[in-house]
C-alpha atoms as a PDB file:
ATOM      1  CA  UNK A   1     -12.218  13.245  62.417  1.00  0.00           C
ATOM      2  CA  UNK A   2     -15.323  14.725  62.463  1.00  0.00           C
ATOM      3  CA  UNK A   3     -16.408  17.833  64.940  1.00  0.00           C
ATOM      4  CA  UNK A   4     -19.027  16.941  67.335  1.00  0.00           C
ATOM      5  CA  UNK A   5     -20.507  19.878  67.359  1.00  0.00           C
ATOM      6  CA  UNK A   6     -20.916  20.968  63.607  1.00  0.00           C
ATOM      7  CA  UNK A   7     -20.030  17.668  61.861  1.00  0.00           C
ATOM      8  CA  UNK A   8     -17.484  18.981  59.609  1.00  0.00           C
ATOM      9  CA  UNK A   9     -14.691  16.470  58.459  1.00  0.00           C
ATOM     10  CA  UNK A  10     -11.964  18.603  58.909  1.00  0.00           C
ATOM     11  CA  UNK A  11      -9.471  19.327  62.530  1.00  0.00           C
ATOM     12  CA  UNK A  12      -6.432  20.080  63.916  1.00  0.00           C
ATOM     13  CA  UNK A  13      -4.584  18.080  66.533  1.00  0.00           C
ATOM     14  CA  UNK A  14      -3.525  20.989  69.100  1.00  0.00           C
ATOM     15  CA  UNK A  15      -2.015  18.563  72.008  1.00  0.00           C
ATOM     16  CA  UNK A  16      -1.638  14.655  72.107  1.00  0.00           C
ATOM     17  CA  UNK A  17      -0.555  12.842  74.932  1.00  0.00           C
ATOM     18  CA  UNK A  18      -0.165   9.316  76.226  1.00  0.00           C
ATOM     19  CA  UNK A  19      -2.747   8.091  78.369  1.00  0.00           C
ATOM     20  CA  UNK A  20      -3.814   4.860  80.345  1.00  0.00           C
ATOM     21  CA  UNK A  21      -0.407   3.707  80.496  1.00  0.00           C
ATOM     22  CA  UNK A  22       0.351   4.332  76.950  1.00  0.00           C
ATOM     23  CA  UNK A  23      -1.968   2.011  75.720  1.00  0.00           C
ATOM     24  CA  UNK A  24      -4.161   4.874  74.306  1.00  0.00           C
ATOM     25  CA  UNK A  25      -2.944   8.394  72.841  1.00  0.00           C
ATOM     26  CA  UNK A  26      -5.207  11.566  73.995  1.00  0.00           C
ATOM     27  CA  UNK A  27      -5.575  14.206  71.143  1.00  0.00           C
ATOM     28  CA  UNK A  28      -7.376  17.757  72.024  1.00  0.00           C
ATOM     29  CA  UNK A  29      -8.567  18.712  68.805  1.00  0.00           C
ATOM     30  CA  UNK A  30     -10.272  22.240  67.300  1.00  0.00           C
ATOM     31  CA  UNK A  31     -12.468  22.150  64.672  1.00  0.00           C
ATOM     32  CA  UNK A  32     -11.494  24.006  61.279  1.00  0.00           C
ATOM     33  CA  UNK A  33     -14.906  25.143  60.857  1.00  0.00           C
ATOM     34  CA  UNK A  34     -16.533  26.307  64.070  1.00  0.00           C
ATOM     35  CA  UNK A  35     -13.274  26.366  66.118  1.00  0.00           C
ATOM     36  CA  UNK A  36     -14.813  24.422  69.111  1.00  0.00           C
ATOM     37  CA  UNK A  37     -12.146  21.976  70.868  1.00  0.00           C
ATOM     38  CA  UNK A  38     -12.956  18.394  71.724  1.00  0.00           C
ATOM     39  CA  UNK A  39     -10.856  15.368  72.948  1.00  0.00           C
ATOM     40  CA  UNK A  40     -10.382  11.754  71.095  1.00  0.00           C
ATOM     41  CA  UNK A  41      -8.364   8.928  72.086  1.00  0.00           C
ATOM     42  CA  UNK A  42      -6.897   6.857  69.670  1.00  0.00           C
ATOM     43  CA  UNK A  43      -5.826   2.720  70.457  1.00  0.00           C
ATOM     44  CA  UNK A  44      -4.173   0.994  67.961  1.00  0.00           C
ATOM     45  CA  UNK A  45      -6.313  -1.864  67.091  1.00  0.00           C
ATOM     46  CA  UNK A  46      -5.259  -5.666  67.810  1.00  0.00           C
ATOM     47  CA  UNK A  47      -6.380  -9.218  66.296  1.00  0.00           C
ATOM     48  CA  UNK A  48      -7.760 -10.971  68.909  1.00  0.00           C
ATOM     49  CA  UNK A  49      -4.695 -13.563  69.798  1.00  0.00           C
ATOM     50  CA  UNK A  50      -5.543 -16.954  69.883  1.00  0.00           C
ATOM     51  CA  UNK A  51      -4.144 -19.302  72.327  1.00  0.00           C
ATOM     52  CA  UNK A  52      -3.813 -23.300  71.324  1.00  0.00           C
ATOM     53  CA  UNK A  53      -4.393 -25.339  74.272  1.00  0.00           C
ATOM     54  CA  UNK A  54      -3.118 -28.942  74.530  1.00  0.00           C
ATOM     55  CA  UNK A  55      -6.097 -30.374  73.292  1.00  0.00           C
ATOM     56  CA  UNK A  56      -6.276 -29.048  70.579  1.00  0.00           C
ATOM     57  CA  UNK A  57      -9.020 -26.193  70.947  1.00  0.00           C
ATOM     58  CA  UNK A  58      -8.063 -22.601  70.380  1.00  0.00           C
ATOM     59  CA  UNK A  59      -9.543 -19.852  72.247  1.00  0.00           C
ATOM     60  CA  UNK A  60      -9.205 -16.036  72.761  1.00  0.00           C
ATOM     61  CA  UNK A  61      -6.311 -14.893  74.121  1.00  0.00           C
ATOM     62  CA  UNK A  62      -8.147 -13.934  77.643  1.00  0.00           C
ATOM     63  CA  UNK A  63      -6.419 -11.350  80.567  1.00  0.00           C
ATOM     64  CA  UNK A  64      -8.639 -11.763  83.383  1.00  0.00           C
ATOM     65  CA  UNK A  65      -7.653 -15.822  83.439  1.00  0.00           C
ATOM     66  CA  UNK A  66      -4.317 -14.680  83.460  1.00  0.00           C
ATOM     67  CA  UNK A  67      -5.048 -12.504  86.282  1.00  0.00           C
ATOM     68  CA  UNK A  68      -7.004 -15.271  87.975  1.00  0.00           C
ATOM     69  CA  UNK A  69      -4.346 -17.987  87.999  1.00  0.00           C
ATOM     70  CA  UNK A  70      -1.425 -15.011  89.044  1.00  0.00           C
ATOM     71  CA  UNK A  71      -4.143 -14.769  91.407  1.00  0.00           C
ATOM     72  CA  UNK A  72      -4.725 -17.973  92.771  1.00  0.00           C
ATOM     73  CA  UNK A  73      -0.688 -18.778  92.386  1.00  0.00           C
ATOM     74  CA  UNK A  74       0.070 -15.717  94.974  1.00  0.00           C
ATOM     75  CA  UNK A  75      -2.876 -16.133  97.482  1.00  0.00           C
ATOM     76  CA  UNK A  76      -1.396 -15.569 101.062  1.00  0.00           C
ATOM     77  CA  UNK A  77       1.670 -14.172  99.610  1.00  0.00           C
ATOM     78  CA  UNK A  78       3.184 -10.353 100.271  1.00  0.00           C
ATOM     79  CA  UNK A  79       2.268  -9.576  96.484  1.00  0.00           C
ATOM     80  CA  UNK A  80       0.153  -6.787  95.574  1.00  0.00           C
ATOM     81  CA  UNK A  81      -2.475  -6.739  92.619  1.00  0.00           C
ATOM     82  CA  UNK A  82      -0.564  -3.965  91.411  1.00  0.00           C
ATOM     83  CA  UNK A  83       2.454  -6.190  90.924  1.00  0.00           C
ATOM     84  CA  UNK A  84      -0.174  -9.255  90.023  1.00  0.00           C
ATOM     85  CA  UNK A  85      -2.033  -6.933  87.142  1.00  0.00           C
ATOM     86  CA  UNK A  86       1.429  -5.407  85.923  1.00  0.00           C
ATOM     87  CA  UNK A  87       3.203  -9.249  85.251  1.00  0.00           C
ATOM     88  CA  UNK A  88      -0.352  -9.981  83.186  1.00  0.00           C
ATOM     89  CA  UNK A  89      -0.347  -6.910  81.264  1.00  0.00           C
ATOM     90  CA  UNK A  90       3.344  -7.327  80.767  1.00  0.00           C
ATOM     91  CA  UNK A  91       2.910 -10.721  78.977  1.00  0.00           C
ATOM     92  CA  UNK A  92       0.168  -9.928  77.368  1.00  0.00           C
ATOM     93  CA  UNK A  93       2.178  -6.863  75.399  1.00  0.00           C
ATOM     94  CA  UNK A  94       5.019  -9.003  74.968  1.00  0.00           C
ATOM     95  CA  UNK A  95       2.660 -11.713  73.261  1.00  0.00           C
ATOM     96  CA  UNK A  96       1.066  -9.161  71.192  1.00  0.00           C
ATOM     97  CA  UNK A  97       4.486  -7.623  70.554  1.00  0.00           C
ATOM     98  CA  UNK A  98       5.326 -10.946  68.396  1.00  0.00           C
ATOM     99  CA  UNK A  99       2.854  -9.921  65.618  1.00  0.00           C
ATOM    100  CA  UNK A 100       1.701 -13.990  65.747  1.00  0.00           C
ATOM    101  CA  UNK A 101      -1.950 -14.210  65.676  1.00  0.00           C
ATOM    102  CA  UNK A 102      -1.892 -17.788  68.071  1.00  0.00           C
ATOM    103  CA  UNK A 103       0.489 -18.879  70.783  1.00  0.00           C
ATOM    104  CA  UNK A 104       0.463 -22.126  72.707  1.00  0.00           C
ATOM    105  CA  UNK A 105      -0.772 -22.333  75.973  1.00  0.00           C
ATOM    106  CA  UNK A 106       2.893 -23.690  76.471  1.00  0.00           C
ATOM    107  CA  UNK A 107       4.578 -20.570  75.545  1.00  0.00           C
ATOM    108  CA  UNK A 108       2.071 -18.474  77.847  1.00  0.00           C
ATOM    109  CA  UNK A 109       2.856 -20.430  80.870  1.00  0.00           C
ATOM    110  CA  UNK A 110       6.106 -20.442  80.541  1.00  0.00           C
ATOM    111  CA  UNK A 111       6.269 -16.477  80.411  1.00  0.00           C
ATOM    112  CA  UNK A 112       4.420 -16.890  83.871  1.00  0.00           C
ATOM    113  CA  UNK A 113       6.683 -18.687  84.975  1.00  0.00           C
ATOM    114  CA  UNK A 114       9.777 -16.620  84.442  1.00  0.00           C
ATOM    115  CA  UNK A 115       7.692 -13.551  85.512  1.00  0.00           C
ATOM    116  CA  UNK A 116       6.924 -15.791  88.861  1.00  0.00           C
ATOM    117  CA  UNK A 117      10.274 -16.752  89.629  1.00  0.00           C
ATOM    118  CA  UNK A 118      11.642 -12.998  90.017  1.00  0.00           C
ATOM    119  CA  UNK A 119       8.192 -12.146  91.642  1.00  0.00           C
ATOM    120  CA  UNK A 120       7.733 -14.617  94.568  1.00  0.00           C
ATOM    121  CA  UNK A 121       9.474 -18.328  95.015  1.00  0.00           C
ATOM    122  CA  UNK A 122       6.488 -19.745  96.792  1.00  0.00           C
ATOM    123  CA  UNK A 123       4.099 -18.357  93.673  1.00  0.00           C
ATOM    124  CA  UNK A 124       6.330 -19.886  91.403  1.00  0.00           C
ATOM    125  CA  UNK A 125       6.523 -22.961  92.967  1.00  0.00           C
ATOM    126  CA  UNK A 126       2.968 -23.319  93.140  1.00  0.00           C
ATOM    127  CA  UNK A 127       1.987 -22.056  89.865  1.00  0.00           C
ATOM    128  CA  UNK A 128       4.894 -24.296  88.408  1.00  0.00           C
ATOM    129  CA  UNK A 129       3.230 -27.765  90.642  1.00  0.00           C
ATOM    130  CA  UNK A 130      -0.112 -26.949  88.547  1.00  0.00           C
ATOM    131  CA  UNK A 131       1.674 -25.988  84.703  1.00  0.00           C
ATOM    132  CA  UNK A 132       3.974 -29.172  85.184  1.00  0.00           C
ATOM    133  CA  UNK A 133       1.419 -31.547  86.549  1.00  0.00           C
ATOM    134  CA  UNK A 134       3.979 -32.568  89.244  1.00  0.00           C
ATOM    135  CA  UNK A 135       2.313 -36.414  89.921  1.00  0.00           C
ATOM    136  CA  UNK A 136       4.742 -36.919  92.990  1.00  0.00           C
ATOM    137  CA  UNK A 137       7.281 -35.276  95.723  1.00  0.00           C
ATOM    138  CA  UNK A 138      10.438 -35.777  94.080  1.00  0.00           C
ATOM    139  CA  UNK A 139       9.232 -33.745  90.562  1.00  0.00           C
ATOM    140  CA  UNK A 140       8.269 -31.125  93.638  1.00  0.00           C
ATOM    141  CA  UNK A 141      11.467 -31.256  95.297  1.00  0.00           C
ATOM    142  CA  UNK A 142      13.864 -31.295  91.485  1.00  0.00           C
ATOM    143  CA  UNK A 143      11.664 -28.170  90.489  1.00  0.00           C
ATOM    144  CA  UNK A 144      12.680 -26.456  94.268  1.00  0.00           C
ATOM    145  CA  UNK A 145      16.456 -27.299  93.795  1.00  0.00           C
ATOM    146  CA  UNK A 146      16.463 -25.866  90.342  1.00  0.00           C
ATOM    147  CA  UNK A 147      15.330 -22.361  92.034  1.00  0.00           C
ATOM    148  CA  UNK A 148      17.733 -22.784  94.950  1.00  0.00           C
ATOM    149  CA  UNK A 149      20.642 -23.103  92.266  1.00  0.00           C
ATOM    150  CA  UNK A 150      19.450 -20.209  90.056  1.00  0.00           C
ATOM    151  CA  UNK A 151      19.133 -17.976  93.245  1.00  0.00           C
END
């Protein structure tokens, strides 16, 4: 790493410690040459994940959408956007935790789902009438008994 200051190539790590979550590690540093201190943060670097739709496109893996349909799933409910950002970041580390570069947008849903169901029935009802493309009342009311026998 090189110093700021004095651009030599050579430092020493003094203190490292997690930060944002763990995502990123903080390292105070002191340059071998001039002896000034500065910080870096080190992430470990990802392939973008792909996601295969049901059409047959691929895009980027993409948070935020996430996000947007946990969203739009809990709207009206009592469930923070703490709770909303933490199920989005949790999928998204277990995806990247299976070292595959593409999932299916299958596989993603269904990991909402089973985050929704211990979050908030109503949410997972919802998000589950939208995923499963329930076309009438009874595929409503079979997906509802299925949660009142699992609870």
């Amino acid at each position: 790493m090189k110093c700021p200051y004095c651009a030599f190539g050579e430092s020493k790590v003094i203190d490292s410690r997690p930060a944002e979550e763990g995502v990123t590690i903080r390292r105070r540093r002191e340059c071998l040459s001039c002896q000034k201190r500065f910080t870096t943060y080190e992430t470990m670097e990802r392939l973008p994940l792909m996601v295969a739709k049901k059409d047959g496109t691929r895009q980027v893996f993409d948070k935020e959408k996430l996000v947007t349909g946990l969203t739009r799933a809990c709207e009206k409910r009592p469930v923070s956007t703490e709770a909303i950002e933490a199920v989005a970041r949790d999928i998204e580390q277990e995806l990247q935790n299976r070292m595959e570069r593409e999932v299916t947008a299958m596989q993603v849903g269904e990991l909402v789902m089973d985050r929704l169901r211990d979050l908030d029935d109503v949410a997972y009802v919802r998000f589950a009438s939208v995923y499963r493309q329930f076309k009438d009342i009874g595929t409503f009311l079979d997906e509802v008994n299925k949660l009142l026998i699992e609870k």
